[in-house]
PDB file of N, CA and C in Angstrom:
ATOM      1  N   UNK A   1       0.846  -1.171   0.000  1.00  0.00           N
ATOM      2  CA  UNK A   1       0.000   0.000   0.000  1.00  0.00           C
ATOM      3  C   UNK A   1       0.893   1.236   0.000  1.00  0.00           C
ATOM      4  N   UNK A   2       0.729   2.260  -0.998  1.00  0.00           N
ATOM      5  CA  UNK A   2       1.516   3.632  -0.590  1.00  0.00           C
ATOM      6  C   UNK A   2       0.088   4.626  -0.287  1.00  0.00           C
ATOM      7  N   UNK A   3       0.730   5.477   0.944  1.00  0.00           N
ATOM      8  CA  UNK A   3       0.180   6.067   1.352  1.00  0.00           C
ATOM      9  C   UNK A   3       1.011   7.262   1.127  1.00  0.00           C
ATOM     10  N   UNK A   4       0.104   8.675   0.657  1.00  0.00           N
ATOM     11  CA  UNK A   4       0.800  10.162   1.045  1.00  0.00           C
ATOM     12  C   UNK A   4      -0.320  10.496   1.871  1.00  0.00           C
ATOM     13  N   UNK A   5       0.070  11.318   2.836  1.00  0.00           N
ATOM     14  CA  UNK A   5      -0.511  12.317   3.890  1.00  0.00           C
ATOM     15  C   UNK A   5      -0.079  13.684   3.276  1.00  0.00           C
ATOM     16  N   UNK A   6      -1.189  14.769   3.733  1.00  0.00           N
ATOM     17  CA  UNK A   6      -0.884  16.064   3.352  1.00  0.00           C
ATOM     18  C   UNK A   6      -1.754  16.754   4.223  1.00  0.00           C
ATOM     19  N   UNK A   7      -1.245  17.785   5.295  1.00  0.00           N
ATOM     20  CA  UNK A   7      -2.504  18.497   6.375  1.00  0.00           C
ATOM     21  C   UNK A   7      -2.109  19.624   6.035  1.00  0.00           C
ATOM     22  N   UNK A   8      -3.770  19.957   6.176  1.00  0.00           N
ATOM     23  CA  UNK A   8      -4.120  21.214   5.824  1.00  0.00           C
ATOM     24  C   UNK A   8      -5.433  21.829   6.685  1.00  0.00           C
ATOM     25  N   UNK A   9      -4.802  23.492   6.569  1.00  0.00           N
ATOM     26  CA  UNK A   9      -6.328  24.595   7.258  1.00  0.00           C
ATOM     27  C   UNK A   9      -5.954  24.428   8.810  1.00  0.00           C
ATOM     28  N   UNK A  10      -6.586  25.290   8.885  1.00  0.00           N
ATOM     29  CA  UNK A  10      -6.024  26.225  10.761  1.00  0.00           C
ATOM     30  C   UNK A  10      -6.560  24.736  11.467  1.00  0.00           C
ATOM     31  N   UNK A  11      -7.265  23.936  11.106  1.00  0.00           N
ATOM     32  CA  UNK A  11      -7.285  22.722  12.308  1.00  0.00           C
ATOM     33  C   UNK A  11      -6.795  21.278  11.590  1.00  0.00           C
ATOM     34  N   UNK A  12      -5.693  21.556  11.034  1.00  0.00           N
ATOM     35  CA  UNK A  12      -5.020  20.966  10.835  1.00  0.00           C
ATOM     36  C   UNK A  12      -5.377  19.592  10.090  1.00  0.00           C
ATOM     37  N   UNK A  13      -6.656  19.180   9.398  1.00  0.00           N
ATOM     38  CA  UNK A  13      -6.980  18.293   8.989  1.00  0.00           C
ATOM     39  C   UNK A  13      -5.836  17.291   8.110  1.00  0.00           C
ATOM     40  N   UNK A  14      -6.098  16.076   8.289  1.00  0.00           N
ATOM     41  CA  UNK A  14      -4.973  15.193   7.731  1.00  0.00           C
ATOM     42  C   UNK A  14      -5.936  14.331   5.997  1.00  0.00           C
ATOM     43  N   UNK A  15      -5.430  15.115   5.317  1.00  0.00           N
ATOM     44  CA  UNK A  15      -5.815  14.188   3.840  1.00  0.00           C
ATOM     45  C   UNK A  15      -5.018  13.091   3.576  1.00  0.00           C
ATOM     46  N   UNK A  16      -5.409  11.894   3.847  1.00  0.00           N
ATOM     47  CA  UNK A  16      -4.471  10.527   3.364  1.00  0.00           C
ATOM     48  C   UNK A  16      -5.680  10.044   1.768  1.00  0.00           C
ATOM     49  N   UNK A  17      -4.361   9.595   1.230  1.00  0.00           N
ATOM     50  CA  UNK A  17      -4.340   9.193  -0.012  1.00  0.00           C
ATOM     51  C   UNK A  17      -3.948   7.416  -0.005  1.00  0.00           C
ATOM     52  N   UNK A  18      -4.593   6.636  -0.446  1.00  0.00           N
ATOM     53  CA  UNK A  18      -3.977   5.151  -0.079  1.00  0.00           C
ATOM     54  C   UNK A  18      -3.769   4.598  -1.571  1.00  0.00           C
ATOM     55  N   UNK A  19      -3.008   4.409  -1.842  1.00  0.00           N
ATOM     56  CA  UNK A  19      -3.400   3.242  -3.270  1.00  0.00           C
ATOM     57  C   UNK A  19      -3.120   1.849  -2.947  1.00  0.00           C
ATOM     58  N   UNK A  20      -4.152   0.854  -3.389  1.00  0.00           N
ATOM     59  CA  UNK A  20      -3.704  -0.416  -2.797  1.00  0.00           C
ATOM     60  C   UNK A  20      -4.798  -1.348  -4.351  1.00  0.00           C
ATOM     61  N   UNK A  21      -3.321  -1.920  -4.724  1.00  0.00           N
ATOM     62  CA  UNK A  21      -3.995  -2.603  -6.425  1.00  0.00           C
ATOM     63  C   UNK A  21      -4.934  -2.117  -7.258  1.00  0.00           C
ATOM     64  N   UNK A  22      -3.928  -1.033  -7.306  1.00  0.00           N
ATOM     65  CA  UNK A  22      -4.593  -0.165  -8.519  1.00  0.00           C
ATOM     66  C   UNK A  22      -5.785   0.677  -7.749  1.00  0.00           C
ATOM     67  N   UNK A  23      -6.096   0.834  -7.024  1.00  0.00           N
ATOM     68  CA  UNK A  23      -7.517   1.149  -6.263  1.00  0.00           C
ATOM     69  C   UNK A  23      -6.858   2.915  -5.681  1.00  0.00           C
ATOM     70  N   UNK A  24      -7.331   3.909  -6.244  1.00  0.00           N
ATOM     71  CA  UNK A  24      -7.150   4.766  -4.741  1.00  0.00           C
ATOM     72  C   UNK A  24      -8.291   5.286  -3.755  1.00  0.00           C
ATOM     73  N   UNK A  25      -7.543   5.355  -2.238  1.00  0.00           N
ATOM     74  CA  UNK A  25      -8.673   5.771  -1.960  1.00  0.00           C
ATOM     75  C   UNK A  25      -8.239   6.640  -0.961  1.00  0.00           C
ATOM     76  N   UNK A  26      -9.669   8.032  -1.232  1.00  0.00           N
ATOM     77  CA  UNK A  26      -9.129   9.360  -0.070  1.00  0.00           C
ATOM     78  C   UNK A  26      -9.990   8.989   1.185  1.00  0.00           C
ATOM     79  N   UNK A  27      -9.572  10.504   2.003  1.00  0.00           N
ATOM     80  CA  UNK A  27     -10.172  10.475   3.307  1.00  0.00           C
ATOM     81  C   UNK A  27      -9.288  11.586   4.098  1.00  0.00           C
ATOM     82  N   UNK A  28     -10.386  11.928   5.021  1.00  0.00           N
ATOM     83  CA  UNK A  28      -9.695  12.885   6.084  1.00  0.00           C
ATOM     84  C   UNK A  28      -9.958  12.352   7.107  1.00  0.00           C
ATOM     85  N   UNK A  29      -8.606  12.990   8.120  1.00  0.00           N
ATOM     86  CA  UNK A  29      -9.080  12.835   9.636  1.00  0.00           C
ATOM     87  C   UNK A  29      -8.670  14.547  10.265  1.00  0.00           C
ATOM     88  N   UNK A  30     -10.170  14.367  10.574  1.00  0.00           N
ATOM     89  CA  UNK A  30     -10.010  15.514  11.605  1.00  0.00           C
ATOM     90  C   UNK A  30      -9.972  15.980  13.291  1.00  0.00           C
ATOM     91  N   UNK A  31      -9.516  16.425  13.922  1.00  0.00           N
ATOM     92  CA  UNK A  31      -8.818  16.628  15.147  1.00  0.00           C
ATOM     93  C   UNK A  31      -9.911  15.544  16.056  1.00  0.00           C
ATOM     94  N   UNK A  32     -11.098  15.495  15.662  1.00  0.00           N
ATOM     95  CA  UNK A  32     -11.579  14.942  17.225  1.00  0.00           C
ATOM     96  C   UNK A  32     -12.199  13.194  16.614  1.00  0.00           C
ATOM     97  N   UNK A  33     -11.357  13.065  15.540  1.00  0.00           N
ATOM     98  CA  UNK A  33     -11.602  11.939  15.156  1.00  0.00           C
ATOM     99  C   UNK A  33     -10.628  10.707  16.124  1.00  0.00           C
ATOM    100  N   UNK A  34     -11.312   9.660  16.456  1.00  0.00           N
ATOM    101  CA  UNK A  34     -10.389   8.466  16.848  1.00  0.00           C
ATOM    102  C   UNK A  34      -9.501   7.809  15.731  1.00  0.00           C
ATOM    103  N   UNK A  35      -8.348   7.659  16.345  1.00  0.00           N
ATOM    104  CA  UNK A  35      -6.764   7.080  15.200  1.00  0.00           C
ATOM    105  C   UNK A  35      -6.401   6.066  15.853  1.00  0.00           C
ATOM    106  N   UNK A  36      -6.787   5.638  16.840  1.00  0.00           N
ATOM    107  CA  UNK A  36      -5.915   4.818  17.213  1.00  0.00           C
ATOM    108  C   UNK A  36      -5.798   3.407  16.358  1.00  0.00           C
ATOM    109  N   UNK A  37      -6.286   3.082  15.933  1.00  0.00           N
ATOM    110  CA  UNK A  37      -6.285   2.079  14.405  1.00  0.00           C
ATOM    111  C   UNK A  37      -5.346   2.357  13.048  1.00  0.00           C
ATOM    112  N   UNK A  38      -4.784   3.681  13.658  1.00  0.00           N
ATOM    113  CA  UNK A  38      -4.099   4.415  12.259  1.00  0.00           C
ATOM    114  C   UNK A  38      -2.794   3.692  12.231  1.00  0.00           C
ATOM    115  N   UNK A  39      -1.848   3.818  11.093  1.00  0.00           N
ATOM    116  CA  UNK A  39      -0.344   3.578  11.206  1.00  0.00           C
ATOM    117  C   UNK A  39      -0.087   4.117  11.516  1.00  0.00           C
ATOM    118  N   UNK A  40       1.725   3.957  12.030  1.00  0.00           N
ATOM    119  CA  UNK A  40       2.389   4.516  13.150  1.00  0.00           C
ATOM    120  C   UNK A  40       2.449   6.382  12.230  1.00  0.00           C
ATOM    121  N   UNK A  41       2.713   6.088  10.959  1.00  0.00           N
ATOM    122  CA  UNK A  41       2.924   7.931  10.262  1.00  0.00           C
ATOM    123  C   UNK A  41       1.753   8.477  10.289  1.00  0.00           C
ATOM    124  N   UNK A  42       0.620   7.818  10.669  1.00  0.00           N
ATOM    125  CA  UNK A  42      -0.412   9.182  10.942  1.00  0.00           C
ATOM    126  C   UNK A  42      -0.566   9.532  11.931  1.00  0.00           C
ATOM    127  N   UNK A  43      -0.441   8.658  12.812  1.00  0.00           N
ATOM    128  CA  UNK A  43      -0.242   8.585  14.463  1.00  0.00           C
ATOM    129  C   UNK A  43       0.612   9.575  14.808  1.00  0.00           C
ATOM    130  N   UNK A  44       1.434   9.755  14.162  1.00  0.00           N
ATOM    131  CA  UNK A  44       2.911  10.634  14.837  1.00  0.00           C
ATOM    132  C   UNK A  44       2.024  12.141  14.055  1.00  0.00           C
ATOM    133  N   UNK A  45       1.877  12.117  13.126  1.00  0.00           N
ATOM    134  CA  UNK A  45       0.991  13.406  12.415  1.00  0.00           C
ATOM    135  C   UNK A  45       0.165  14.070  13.576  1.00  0.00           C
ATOM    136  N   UNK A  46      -1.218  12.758  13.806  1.00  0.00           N
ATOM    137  CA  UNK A  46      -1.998  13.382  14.880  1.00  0.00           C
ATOM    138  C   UNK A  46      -1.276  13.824  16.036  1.00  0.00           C
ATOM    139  N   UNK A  47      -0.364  13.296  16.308  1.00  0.00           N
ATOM    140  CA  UNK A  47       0.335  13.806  17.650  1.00  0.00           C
ATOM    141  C   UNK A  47       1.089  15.149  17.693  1.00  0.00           C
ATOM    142  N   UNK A  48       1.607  15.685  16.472  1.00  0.00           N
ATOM    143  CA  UNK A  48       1.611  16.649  15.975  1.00  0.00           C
ATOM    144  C   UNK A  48       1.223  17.486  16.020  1.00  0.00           C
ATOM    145  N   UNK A  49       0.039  17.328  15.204  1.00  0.00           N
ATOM    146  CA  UNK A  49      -0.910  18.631  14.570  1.00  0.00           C
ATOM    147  C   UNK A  49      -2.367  19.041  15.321  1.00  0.00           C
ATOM    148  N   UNK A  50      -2.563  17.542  15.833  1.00  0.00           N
ATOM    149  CA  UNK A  50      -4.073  17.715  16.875  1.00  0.00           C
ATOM    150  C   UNK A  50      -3.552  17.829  18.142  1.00  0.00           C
ATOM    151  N   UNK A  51      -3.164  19.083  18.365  1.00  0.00           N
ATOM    152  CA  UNK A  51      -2.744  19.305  19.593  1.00  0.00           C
ATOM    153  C   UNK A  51      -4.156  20.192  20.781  1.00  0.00           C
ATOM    154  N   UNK A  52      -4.043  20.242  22.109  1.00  0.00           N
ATOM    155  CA  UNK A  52      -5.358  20.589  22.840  1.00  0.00           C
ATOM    156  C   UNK A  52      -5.843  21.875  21.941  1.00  0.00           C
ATOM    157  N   UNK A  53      -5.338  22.442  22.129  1.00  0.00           N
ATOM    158  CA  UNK A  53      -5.898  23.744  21.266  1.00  0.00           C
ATOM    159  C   UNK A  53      -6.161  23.611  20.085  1.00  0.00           C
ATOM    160  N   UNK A  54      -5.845  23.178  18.812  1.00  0.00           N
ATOM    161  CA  UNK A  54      -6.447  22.875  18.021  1.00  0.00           C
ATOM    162  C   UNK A  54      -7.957  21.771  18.223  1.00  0.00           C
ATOM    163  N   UNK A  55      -7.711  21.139  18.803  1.00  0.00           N
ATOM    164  CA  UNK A  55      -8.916  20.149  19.046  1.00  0.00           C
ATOM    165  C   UNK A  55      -9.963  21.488  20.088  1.00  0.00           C
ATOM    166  N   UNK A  56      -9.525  22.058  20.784  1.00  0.00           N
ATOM    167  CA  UNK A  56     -10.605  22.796  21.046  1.00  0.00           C
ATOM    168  C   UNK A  56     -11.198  24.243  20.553  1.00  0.00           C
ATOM    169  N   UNK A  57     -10.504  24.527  19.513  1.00  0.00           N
ATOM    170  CA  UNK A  57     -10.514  25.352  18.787  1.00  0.00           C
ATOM    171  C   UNK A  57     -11.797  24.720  17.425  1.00  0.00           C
ATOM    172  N   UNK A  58     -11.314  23.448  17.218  1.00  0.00           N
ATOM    173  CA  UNK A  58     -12.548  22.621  16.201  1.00  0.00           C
ATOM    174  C   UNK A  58     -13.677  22.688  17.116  1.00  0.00           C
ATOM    175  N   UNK A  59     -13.338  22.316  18.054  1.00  0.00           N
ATOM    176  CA  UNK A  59     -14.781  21.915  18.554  1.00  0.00           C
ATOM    177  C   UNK A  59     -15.606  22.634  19.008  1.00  0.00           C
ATOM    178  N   UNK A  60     -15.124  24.089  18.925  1.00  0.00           N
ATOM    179  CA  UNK A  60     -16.024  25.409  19.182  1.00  0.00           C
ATOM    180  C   UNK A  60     -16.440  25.877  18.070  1.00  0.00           C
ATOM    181  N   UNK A  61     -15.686  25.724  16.970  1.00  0.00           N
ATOM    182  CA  UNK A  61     -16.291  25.825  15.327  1.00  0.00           C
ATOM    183  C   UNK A  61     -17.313  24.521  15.566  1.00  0.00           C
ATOM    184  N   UNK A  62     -17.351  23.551  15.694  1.00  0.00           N
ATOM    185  CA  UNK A  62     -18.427  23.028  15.069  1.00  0.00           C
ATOM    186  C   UNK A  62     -19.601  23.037  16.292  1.00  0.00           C
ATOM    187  N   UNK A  63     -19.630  23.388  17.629  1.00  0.00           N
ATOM    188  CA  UNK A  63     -20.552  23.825  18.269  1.00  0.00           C
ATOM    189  C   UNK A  63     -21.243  25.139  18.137  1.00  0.00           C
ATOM    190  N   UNK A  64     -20.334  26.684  17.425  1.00  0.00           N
ATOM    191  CA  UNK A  64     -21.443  27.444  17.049  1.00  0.00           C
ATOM    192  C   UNK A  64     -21.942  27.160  15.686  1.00  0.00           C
ATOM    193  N   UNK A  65     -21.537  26.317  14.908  1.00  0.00           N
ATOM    194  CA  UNK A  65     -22.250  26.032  13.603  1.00  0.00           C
ATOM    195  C   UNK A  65     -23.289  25.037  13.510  1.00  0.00           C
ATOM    196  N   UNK A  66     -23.448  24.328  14.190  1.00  0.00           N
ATOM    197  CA  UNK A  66     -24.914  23.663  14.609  1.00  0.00           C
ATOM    198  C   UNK A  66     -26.111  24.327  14.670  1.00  0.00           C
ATOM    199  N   UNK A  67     -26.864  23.711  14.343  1.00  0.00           N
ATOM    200  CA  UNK A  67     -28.255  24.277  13.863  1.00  0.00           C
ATOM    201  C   UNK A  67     -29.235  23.455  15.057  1.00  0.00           C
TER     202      UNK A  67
END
């Protein structure tokens, strides 16, 4: 499987890219998503980039944007 990662935007979202036999496939993870299922290079990413403040910085964006 090759995987690229690429994060992006003030909360740091993680775009992984997978190709696996010919197949690709996207996806994001964002700060208050569970990883622990992830490989060790996204793992080290989230540990990174989803830091407290960013994770609570998302999660006040998506609590005043609720309807």
């Amino acid at each position: 499987m090759d995987v690229t990662t690429k994060v992006v935007g003030i909360y740091k979202i993680i775009e992984v890219r997978e190709k696996t036999d010919g197949a690709i496939h996207r996806r994001t993870i964002s700060p208050l998503d569970d990883t622990s299922a992830e490989n060790d290079e996204i793992k080290a990413l989230v540990a990174e980039h989803h830091t407290d403040s960013v994770k609570t910085a998302y999660l006040a964006t998506i609590n005043r944007t609720q309807i």
